[in-house]
C-alpha atoms as a PDB file:
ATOM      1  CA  UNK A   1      83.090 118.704  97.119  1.00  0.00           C
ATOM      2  CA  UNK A   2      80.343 118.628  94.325  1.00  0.00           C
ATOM      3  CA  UNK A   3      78.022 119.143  96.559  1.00  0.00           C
ATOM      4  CA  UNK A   4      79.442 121.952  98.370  1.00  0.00           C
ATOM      5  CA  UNK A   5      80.538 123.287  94.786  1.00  0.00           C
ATOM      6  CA  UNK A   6      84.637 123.151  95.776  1.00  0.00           C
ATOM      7  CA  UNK A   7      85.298 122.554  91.553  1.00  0.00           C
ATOM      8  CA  UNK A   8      87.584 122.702  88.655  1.00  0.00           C
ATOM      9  CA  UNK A   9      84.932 124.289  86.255  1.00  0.00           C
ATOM     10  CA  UNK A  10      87.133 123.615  82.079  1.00  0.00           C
ATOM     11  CA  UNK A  11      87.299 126.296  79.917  1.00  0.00           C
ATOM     12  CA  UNK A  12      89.491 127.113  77.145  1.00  0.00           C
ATOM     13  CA  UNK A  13      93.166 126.925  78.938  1.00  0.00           C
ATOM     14  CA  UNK A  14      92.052 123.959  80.628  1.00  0.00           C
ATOM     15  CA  UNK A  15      93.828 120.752  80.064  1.00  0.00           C
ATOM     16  CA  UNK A  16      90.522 118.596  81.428  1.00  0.00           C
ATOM     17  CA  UNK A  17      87.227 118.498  79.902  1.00  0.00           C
ATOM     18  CA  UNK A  18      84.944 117.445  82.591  1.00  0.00           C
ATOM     19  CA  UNK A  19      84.057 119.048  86.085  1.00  0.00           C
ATOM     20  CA  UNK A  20      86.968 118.145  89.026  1.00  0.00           C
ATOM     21  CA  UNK A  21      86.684 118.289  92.446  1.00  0.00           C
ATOM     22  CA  UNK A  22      89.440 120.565  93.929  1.00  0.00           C
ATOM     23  CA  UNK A  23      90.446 121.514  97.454  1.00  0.00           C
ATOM     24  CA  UNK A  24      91.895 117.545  98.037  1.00  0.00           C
ATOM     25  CA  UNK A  25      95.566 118.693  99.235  1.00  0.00           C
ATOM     26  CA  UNK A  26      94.340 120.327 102.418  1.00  0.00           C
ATOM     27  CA  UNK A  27      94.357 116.721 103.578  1.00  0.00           C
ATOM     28  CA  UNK A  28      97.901 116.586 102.829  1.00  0.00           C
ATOM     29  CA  UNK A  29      98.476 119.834 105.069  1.00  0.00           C
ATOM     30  CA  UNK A  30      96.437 118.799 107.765  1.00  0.00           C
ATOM     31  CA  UNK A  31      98.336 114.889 107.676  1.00  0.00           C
ATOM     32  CA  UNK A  32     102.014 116.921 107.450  1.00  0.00           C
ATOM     33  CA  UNK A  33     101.551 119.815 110.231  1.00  0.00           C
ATOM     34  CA  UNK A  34      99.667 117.198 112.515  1.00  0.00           C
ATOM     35  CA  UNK A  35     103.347 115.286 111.944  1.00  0.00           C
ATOM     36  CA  UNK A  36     105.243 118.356 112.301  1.00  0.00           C
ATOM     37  CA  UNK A  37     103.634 119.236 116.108  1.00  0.00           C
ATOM     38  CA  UNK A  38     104.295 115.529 117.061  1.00  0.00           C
ATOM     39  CA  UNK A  39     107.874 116.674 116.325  1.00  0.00           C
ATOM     40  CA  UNK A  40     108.030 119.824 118.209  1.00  0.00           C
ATOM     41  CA  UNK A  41     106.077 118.298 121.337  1.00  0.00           C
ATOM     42  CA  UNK A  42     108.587 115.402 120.985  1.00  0.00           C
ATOM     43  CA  UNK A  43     111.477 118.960 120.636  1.00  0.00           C
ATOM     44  CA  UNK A  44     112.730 117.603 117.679  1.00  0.00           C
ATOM     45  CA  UNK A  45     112.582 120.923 116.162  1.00  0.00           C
ATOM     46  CA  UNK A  46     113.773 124.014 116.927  1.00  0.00           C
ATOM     47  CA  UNK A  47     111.106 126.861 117.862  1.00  0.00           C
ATOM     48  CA  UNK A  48     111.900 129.293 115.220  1.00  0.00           C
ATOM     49  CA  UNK A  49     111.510 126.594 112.123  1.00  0.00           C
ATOM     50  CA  UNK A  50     108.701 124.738 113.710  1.00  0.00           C
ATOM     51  CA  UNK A  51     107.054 128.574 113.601  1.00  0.00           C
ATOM     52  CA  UNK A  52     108.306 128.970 109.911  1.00  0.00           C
ATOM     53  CA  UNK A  53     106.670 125.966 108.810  1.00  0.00           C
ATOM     54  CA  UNK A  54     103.649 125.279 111.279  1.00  0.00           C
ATOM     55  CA  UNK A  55     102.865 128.985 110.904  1.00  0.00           C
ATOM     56  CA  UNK A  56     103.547 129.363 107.086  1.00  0.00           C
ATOM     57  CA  UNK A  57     102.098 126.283 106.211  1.00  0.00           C
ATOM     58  CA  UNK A  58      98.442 126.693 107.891  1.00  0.00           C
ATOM     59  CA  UNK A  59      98.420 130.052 106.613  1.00  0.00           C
ATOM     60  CA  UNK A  60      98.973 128.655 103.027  1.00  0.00           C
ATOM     61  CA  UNK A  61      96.351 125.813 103.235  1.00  0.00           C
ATOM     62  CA  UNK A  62      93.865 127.499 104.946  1.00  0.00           C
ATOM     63  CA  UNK A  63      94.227 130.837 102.849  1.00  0.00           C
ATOM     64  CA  UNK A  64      93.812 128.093 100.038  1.00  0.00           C
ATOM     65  CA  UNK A  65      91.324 125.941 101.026  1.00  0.00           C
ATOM     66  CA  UNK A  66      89.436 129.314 100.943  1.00  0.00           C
ATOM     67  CA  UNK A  67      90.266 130.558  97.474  1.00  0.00           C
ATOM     68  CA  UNK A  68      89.496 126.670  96.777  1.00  0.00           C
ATOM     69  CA  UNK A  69      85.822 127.342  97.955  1.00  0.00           C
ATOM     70  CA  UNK A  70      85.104 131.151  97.448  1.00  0.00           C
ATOM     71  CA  UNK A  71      87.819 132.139  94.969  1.00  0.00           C
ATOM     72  CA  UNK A  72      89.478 135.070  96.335  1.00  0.00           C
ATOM     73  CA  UNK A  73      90.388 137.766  94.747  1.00  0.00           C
ATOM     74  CA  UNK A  74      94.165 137.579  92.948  1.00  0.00           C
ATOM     75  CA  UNK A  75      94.788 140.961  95.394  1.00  0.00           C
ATOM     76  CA  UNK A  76      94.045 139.268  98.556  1.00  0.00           C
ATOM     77  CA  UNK A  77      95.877 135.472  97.735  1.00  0.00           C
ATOM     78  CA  UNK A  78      98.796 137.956  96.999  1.00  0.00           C
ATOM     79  CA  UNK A  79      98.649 139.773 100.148  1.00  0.00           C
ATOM     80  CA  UNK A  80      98.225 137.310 102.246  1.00  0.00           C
ATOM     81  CA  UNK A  81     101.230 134.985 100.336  1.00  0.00           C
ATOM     82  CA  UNK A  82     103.577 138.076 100.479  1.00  0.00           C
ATOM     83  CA  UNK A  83     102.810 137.799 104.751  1.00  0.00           C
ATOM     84  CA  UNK A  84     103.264 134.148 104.977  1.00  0.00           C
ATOM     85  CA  UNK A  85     106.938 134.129 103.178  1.00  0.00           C
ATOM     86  CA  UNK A  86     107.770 137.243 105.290  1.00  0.00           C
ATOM     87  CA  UNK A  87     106.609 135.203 108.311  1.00  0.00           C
ATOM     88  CA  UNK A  88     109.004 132.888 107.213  1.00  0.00           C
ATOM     89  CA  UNK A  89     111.595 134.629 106.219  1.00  0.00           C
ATOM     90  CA  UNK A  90     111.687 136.789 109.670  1.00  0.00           C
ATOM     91  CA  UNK A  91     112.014 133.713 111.549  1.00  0.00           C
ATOM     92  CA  UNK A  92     114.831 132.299 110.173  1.00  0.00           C
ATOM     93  CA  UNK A  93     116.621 135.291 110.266  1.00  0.00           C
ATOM     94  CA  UNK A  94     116.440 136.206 106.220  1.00  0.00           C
ATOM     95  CA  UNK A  95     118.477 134.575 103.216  1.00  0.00           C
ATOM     96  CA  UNK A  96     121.844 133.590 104.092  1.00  0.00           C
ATOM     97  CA  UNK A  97     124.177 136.692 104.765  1.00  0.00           C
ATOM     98  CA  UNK A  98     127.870 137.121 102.825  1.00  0.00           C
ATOM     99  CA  UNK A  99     130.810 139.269 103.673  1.00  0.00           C
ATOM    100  CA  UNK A 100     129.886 141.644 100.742  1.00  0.00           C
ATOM    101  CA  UNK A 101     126.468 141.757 101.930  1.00  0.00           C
ATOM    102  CA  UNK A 102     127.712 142.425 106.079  1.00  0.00           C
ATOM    103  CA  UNK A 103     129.493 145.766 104.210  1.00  0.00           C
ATOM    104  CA  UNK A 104     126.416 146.690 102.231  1.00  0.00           C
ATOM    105  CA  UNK A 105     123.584 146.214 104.335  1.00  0.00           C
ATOM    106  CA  UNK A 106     120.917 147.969 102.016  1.00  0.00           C
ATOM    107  CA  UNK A 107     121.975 145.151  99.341  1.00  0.00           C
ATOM    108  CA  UNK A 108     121.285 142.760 101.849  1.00  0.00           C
ATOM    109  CA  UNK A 109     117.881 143.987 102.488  1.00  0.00           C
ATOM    110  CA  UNK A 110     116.839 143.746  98.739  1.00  0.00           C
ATOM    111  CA  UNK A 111     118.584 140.841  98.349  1.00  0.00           C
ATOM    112  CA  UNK A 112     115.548 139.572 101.119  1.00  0.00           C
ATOM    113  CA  UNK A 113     113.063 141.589  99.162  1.00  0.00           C
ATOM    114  CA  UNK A 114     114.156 139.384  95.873  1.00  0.00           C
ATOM    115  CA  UNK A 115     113.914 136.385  97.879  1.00  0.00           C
ATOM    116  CA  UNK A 116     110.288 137.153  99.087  1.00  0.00           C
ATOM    117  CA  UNK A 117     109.220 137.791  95.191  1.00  0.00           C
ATOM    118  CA  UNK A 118     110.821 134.979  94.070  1.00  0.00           C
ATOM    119  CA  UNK A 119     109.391 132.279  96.953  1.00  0.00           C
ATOM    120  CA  UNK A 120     105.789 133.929  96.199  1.00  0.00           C
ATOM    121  CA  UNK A 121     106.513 133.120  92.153  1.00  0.00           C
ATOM    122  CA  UNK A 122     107.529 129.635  93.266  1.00  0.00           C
ATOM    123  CA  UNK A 123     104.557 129.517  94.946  1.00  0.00           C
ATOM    124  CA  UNK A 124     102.316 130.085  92.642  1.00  0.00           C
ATOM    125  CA  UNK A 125     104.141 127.826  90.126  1.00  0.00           C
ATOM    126  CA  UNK A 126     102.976 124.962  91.798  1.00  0.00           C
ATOM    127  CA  UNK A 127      99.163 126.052  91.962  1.00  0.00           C
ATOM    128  CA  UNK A 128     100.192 127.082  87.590  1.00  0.00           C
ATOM    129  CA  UNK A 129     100.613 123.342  86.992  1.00  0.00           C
ATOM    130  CA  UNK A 130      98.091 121.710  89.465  1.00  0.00           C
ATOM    131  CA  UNK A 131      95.020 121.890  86.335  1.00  0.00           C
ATOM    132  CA  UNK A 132      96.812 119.213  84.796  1.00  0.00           C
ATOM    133  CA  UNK A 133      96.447 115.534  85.828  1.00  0.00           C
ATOM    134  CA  UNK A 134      98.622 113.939  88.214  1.00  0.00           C
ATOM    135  CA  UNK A 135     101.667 116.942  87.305  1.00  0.00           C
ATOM    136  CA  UNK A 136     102.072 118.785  90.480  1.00  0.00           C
ATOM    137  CA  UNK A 137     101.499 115.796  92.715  1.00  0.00           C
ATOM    138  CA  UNK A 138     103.881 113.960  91.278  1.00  0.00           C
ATOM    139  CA  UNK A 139     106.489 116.450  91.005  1.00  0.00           C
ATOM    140  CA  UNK A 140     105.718 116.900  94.755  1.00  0.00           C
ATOM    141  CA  UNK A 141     106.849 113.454  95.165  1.00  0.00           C
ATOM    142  CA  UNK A 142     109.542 113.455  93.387  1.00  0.00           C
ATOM    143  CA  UNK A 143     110.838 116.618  95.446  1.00  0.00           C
ATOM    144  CA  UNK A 144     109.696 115.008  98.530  1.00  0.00           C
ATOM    145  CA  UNK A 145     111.423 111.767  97.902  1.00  0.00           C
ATOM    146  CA  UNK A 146     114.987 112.754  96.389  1.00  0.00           C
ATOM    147  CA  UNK A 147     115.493 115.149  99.249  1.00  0.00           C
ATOM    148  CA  UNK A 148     114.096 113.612 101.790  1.00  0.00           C
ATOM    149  CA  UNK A 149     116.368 110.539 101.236  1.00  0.00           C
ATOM    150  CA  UNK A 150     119.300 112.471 100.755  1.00  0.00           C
ATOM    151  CA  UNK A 151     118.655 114.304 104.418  1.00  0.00           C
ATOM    152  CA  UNK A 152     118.071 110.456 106.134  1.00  0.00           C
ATOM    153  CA  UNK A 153     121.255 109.391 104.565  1.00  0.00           C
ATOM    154  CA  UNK A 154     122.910 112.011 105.465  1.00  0.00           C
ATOM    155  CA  UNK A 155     121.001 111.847 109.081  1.00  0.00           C
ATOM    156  CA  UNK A 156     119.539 115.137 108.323  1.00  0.00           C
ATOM    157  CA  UNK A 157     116.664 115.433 110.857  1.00  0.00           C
ATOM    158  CA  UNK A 158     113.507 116.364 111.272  1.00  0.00           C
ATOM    159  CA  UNK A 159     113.625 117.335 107.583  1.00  0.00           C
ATOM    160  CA  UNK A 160     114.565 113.751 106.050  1.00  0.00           C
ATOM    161  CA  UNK A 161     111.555 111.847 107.946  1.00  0.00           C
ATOM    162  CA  UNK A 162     109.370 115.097 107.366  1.00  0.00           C
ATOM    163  CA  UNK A 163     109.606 115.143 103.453  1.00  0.00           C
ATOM    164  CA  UNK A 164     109.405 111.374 103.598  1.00  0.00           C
ATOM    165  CA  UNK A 165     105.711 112.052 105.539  1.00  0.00           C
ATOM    166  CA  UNK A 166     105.087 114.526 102.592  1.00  0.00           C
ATOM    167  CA  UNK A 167     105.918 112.177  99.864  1.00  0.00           C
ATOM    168  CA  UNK A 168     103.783 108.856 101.291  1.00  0.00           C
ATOM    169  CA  UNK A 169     100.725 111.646 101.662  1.00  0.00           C
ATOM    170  CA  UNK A 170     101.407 112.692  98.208  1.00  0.00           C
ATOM    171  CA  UNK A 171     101.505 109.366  97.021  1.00  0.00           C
ATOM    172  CA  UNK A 172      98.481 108.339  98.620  1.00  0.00           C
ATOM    173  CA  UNK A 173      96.536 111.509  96.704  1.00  0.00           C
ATOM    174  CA  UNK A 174      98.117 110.640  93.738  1.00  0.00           C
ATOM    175  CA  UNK A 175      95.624 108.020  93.371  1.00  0.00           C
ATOM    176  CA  UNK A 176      92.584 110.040  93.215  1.00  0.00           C
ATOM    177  CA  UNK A 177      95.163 112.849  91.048  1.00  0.00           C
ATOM    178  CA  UNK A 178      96.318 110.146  88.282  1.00  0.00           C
ATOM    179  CA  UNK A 179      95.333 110.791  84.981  1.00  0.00           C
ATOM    180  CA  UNK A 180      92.199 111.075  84.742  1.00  0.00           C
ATOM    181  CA  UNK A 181      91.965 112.726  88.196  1.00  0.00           C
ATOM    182  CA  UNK A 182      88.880 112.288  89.999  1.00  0.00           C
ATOM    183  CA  UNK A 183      90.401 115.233  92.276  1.00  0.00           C
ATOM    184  CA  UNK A 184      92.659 117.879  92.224  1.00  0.00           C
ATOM    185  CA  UNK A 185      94.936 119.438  94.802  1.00  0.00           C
ATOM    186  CA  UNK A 186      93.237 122.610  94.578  1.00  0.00           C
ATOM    187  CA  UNK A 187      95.026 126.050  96.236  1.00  0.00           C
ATOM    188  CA  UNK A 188      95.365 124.252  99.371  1.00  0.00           C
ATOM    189  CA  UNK A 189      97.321 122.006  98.579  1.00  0.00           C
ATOM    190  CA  UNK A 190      99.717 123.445  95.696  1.00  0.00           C
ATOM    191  CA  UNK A 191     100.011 126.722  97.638  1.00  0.00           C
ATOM    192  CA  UNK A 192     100.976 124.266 100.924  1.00  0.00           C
ATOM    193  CA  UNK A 193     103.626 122.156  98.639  1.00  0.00           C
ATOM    194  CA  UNK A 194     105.039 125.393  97.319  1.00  0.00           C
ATOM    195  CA  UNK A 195     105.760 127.262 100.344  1.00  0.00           C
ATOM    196  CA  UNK A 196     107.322 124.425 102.031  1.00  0.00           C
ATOM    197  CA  UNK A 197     109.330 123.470  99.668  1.00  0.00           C
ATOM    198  CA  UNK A 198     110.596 126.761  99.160  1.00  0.00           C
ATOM    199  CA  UNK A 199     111.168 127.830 102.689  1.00  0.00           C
ATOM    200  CA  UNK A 200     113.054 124.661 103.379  1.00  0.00           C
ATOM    201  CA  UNK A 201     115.085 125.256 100.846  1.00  0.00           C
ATOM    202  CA  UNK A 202     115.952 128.457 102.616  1.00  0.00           C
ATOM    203  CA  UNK A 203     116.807 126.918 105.665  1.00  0.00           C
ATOM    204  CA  UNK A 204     118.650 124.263 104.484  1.00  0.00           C
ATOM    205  CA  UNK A 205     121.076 126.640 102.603  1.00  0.00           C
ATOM    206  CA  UNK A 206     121.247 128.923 105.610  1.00  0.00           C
ATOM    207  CA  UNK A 207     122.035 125.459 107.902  1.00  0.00           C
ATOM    208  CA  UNK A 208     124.797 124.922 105.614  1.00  0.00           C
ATOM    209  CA  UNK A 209     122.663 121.042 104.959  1.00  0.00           C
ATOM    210  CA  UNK A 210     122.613 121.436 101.110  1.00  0.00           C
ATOM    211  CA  UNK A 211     123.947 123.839  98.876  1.00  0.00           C
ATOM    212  CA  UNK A 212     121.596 126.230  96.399  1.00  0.00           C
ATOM    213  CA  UNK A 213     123.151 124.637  93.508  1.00  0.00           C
ATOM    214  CA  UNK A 214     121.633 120.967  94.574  1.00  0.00           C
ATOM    215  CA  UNK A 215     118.249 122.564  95.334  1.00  0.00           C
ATOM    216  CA  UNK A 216     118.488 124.373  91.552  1.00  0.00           C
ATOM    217  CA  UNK A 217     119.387 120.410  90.312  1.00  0.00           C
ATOM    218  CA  UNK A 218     116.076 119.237  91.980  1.00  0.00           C
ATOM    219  CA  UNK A 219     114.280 122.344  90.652  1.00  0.00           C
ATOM    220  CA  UNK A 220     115.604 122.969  87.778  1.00  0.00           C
ATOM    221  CA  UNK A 221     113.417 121.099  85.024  1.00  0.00           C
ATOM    222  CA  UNK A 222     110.034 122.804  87.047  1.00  0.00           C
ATOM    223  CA  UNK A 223     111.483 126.249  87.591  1.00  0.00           C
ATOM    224  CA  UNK A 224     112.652 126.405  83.761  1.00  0.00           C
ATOM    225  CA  UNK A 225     109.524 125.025  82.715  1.00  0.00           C
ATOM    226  CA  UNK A 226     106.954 127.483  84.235  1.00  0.00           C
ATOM    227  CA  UNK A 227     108.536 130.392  84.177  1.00  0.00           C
ATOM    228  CA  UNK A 228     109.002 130.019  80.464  1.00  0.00           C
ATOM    229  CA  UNK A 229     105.263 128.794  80.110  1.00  0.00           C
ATOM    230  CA  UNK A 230     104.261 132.255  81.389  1.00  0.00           C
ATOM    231  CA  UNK A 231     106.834 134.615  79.841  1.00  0.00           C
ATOM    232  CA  UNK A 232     105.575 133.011  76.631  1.00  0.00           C
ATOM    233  CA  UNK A 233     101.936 133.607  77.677  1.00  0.00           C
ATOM    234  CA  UNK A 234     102.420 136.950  78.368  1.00  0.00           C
ATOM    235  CA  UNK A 235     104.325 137.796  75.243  1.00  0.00           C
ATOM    236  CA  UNK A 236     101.626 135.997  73.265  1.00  0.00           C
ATOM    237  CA  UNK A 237      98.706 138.051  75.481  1.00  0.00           C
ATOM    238  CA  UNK A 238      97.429 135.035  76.322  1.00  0.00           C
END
């Protein structure tokens, strides 16, 4: 990575001080979708969500494995995040529909629109708090591991043993990400941890397999948290 010049360069809003190597959670895509096609081979997973997240997910690690090396422009990570959660979203048939939205279909299709905006926000969230040691990775974890072992108890699969994959590959990067981290996830691997999470938290609403009010539980602390980082930031100009 230093040789290839895949870096964390510091600079003022930087919470490290020395020159990181980035671009380390694209082994924790590659280690998750190779576990995700041994579960579709073995048809443990339906066609449409292995798409969702097979499809979704490469596009989000390799898109940031990219940005990782060439730094992309903010236009084209945009873009191309904007396709992925449509991707996703088309698959699984859009955000769960309601009797009031059935009568008022043009709510129902900005309602999606919303949902796109927001998943692309929670995206990005992730890659927000990835420039500081050990943060996003272990938030990751914790995500990983609290759902995860709520879906094998509840014998919730592919998604219990999936998330449980995610957190022992998190865990094993957290070692290289632990204050003071030799590495850092980089785009590829917080854009990879956001858009999972948030697309299986779509489906798992829509499945009826946990309720949006659970998911806001688990994400509550790192939703509240960023988002008011940045409102601040922009009211301050900063």
């Amino acid at each position: 990575a230093l040789r290839l010049k895949i870096v964390a360069i510091p600079n003022e809003r930087s919470l490290h001080n020395k020159v990181t190597p980035r671009g380390g959670g694209v082994i924790i895509a590659i280690v998750f979708l190779a576990f995700l096609l041994v579960f579709y081979i073995t048809r443990q997973i339906m066609v449409a969500e292995f798409l969702v997240l097979f499809g979704g997910g490469l596009i989000m690690a390799v898109t940031g494995f990219l940005d990782d090396i060439l730094e992309l422009k903010a236009s084209i990570r945009f873009i191309i995040q904007f396709f992925a959660v449509g991707w996703g979203l088309y698959w699984i048939g859009g955000i769960p529909s309601t009797a009031f939205f059935e009568r008022l279909p043009v709510l129902y299709a900005i309602a999606n629109a919303v949902a796109v905006v927001a998943l692309v926000w929670f995206i990005n969230s992730f890659n927000f708090i990835d420039g500081i040691d050990g943060l996003a990775t272990s938030s990751a974890i914790f995500f990983s591991l609290s759902t995860g072992g709520y879906f094998l108890w509840q014998g919730i699969e592919p998604y219990g043993s999936l998330l449980i994959v995610l957190a022992a590959c998190s865990l094993a990067f957290l070692c290289f990400n632990w204050p003071p981290a030799k590495m850092f996830l980089g785009d590829a691997g917080s854009n990879f941890f956001g858009y999972l999470f948030g697309i299986l938290l779509l489906i798992t609403i829509k499945n009826e397999q946990l309720s949006i009010w659970t998911w806001l539980i688990v994400f509550g602390y790192f939703i509240t948290d960023t988002t008011t980082t940045t409102f601040l930031r922009i009211c301050l100009l900063e």
